[in-house]
Protein backbone atom coordinates (compact mmCIF):
# COMPACT_ATOMS: atom_id res chain seq x y z
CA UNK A 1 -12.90 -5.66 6.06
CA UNK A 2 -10.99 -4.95 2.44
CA UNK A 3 -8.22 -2.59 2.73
CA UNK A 4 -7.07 -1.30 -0.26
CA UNK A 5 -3.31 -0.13 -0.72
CA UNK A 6 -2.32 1.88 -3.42
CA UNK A 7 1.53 2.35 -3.95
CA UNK A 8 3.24 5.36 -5.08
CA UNK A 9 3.66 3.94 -8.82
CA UNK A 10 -0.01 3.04 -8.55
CA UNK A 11 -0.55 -0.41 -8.17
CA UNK A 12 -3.40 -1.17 -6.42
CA UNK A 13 -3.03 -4.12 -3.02
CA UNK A 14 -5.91 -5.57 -1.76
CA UNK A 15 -6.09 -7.61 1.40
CA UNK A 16 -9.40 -8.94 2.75
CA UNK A 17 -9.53 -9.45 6.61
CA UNK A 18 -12.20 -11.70 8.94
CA UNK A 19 -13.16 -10.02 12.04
CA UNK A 20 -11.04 -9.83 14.63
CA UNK A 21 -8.41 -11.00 12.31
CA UNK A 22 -4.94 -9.02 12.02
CA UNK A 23 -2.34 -9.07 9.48
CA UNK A 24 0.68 -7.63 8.21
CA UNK A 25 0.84 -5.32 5.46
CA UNK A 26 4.42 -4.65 3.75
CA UNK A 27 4.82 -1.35 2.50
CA UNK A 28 6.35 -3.15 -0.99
CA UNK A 29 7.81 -0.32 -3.25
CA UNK A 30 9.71 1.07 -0.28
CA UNK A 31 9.70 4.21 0.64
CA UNK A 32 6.86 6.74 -0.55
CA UNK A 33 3.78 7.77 -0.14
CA UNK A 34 0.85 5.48 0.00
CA UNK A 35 -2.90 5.69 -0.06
CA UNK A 36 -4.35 3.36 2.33
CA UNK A 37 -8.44 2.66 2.09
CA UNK A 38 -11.04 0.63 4.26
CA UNK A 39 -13.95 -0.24 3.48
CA UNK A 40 -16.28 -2.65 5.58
CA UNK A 41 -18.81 -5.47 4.37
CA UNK A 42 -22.18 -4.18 4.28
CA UNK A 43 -23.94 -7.62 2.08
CA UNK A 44 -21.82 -10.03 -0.01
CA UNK A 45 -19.49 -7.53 -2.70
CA UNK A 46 -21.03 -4.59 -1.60
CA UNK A 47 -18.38 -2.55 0.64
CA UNK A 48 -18.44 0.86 2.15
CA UNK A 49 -15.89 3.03 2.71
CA UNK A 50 -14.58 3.90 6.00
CA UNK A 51 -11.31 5.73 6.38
CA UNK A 52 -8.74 6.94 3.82
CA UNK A 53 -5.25 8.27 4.30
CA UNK A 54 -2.06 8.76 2.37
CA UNK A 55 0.88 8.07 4.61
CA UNK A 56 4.31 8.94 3.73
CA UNK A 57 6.39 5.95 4.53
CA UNK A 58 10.23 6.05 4.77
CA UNK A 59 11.91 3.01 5.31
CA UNK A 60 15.67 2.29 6.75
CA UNK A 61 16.59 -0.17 4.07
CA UNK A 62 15.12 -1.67 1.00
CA UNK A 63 14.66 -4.62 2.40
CA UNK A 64 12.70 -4.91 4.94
CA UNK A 65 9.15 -5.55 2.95
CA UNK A 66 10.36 -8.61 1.85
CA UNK A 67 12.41 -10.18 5.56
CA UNK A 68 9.18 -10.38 7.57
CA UNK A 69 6.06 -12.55 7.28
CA UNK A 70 3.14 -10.88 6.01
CA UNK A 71 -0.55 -12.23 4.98
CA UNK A 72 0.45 -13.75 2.50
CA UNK A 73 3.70 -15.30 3.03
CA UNK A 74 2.79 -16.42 6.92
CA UNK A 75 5.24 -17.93 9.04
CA UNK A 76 7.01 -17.40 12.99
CA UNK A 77 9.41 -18.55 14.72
CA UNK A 78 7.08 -21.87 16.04
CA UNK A 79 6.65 -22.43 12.11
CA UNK A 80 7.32 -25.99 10.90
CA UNK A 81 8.94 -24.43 7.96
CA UNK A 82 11.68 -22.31 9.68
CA UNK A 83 12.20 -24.91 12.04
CA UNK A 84 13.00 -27.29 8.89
CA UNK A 85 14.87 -24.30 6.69
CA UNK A 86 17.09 -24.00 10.53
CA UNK A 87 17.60 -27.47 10.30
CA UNK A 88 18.85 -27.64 7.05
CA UNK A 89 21.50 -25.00 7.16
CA UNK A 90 24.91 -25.01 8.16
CA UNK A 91 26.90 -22.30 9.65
CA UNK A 92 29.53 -22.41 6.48
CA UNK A 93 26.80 -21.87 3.87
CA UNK A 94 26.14 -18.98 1.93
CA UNK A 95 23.03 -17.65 0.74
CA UNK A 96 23.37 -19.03 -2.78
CA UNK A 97 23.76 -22.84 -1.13
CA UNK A 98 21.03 -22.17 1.27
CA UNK A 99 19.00 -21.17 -1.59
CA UNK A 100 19.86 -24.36 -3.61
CA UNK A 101 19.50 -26.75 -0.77
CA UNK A 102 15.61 -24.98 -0.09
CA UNK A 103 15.11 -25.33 -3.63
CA UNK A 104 16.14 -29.18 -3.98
CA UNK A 105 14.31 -29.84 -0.27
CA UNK A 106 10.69 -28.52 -1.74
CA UNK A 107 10.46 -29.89 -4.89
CA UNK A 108 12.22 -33.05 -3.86
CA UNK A 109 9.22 -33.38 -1.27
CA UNK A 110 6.29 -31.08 -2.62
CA UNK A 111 3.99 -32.58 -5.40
CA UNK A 112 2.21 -30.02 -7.88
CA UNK A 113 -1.58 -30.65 -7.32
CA UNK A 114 -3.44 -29.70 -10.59
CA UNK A 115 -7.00 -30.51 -8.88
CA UNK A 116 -6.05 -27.75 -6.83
CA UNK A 117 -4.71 -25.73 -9.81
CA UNK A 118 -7.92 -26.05 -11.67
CA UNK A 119 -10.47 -25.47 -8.41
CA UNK A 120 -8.40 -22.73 -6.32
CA UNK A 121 -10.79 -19.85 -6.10
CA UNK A 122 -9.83 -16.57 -5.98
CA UNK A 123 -8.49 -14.82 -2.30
CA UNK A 124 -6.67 -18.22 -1.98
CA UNK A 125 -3.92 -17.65 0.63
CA UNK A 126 -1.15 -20.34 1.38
CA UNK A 127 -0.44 -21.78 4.54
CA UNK A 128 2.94 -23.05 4.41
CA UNK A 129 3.01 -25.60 6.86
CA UNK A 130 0.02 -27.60 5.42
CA UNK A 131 1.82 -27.78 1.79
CA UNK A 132 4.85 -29.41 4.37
CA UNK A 133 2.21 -31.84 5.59
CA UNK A 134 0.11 -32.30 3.00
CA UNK A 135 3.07 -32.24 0.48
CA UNK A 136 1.55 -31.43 -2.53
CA UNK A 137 0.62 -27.67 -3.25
CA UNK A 138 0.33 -25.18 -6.39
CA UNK A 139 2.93 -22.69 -7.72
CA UNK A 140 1.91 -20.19 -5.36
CA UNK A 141 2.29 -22.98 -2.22
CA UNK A 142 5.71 -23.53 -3.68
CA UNK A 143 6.76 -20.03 -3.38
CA UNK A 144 5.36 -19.02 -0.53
CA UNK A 145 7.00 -21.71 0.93
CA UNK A 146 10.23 -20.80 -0.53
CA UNK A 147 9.92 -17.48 0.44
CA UNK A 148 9.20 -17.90 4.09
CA UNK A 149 12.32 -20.23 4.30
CA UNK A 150 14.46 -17.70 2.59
CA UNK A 151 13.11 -14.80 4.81
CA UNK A 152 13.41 -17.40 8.04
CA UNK A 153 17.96 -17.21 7.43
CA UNK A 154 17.40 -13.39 6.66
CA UNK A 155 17.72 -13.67 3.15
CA UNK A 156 15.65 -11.18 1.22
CA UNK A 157 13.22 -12.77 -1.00
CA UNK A 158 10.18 -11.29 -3.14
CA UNK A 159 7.13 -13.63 -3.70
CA UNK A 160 6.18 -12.50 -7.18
CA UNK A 161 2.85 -13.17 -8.37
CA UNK A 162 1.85 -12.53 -12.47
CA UNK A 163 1.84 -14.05 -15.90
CA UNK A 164 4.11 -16.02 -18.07
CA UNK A 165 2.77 -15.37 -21.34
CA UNK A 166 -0.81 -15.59 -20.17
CA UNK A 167 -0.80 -18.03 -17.89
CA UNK A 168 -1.22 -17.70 -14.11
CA UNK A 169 1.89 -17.46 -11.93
CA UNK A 170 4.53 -17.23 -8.97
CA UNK A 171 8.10 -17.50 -8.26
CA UNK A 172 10.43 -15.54 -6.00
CA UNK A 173 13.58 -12.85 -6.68
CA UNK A 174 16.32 -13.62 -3.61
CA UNK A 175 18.66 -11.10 -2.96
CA UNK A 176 22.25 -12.55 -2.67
CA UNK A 177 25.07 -10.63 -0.67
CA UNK A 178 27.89 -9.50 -3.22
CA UNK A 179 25.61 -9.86 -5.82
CA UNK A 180 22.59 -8.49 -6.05
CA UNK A 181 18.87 -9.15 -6.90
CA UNK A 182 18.44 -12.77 -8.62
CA UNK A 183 15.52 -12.28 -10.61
CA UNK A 184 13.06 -15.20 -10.98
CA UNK A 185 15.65 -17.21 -8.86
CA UNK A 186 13.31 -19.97 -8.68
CA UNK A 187 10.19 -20.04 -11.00
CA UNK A 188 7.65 -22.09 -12.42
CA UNK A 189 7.28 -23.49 -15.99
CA UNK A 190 3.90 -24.58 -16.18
CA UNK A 191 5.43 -28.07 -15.33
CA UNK A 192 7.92 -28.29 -12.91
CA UNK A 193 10.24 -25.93 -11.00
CA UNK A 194 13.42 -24.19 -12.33
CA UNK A 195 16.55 -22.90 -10.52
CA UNK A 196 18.20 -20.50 -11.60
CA UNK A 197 21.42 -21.28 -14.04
CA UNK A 198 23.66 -22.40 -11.22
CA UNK A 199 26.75 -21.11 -13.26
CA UNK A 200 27.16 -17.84 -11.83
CA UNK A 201 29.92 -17.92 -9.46
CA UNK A 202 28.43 -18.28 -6.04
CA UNK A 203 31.80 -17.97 -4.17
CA UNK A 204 33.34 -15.47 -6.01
CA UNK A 205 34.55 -12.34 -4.08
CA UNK A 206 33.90 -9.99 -7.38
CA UNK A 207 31.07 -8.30 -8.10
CA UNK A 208 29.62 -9.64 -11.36
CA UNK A 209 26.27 -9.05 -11.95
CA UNK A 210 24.20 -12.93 -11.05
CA UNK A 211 23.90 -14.97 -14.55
CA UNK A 212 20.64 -14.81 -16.60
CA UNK A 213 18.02 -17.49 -14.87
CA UNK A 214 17.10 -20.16 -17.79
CA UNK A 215 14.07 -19.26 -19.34
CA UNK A 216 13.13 -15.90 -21.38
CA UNK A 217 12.70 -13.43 -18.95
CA UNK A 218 10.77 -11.19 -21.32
CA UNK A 219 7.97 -13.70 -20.64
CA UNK A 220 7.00 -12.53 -17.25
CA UNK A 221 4.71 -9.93 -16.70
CA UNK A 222 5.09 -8.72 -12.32
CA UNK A 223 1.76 -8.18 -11.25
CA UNK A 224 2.17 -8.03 -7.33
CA UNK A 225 5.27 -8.37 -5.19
CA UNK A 226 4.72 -9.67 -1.48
């Protein structure tokens, strides 16, 4: 089964479902209208169409898409990865030093795989608790990973998935309390992992807009947000 998701500024979600398989499917943009399409496997890419609606969605808050597991950013409450983001918090933390202390945990213990990198094929969907085991993953392991941590506290986070220049890529926005939307909060280089420029002021009681990330932001191109 594809099911194809068009949101109301027109970009087009695919997700691609086994039978008897279900999955979650944020509504991304927020509230809206929405086209959703099915279509069922007749023989290899050939697809035909079953249903078609547009549903007008209206959600309580902003961010809810991006709290909650979804296809691709997988996890429960029986997840090794929220039991190990649990474990690692502290009741006097705020979401800036939770972020931080996911941050250091992952790519303290994750190791990029470039076999992977160069072989992934395409409908490639992480499973977070295998890059834990395995410890080694690609950029999109890392944030997924990330992400489902984050979401695990309640801390809104956006798995973004697009370009750098014209290279392949993922990293996550978190939303911080008091602050706002930290765009490309943690992202990739090509090379290693970046956080953010940890110089805006994470306990301050203002409301300052968060500090720049380090890095060019004018070099990412937002394909899909999950």
């Amino acid at each position: 089964m594809s099911i194809q998701l068009t949101t109301p500024s027109g970009v087009l979600y695919s997700y691609f479902l086994e039978p008897e398989e279900q999955a979650v499917i944020p509504f991304s943009e927020g509230s809206g209208d929405y086209v959703i399409t099915c279509y069922q496997q007749i023989d290899g890419s050939q697809y035909a169409a079953l249903y078609s609606e547009t549903l007008t969605v209206k959600l309580e808050n902003e961010f809810l898409p991006f709290l909650y597991p979804n296809q691709y950013v997988n996890f429960s409450a029986e997840s090794e990865a929220c039991t190990l983001a649990q474990s690692l918090v502290t009741d006097e933390m705020k979401d800036v030093d939770i972020l931080k202390t996911f941050y250091n945990y992952v790519t303290s213990h994750i190791t990029y795989d470039y076999d992977k990198a160069n072989s992934v094929e395409a409908g490639y969907l992480p499973d977070i608790d295998e890059t834990l085991r395995t410890g080694t993953g690609i950029c999109f392991d890392y944030a997924a990973l990330l992400t489902a941590m984050l979401r695990s506290q309640d801390i809104p986070c956006k798995l973004e998935i697009g370009y750098s220049g014209e290279i392949k890529h993922a990293w996550i926005d978190v939303y911080i309390r008091g602050k706002g939307w930290a765009t490309k909060a943690v992202s990739f280089d090509g090379d290693t992992w970046q956080l953010m420029d940890p110089t805006f002021d994470a306990n301050s009681d203002d409301d300052e807009t968060i500090q720049e990330y380090i890095g060019d932001e004018s070099n990412y191109t937002v394909q899909f947000s999950r």
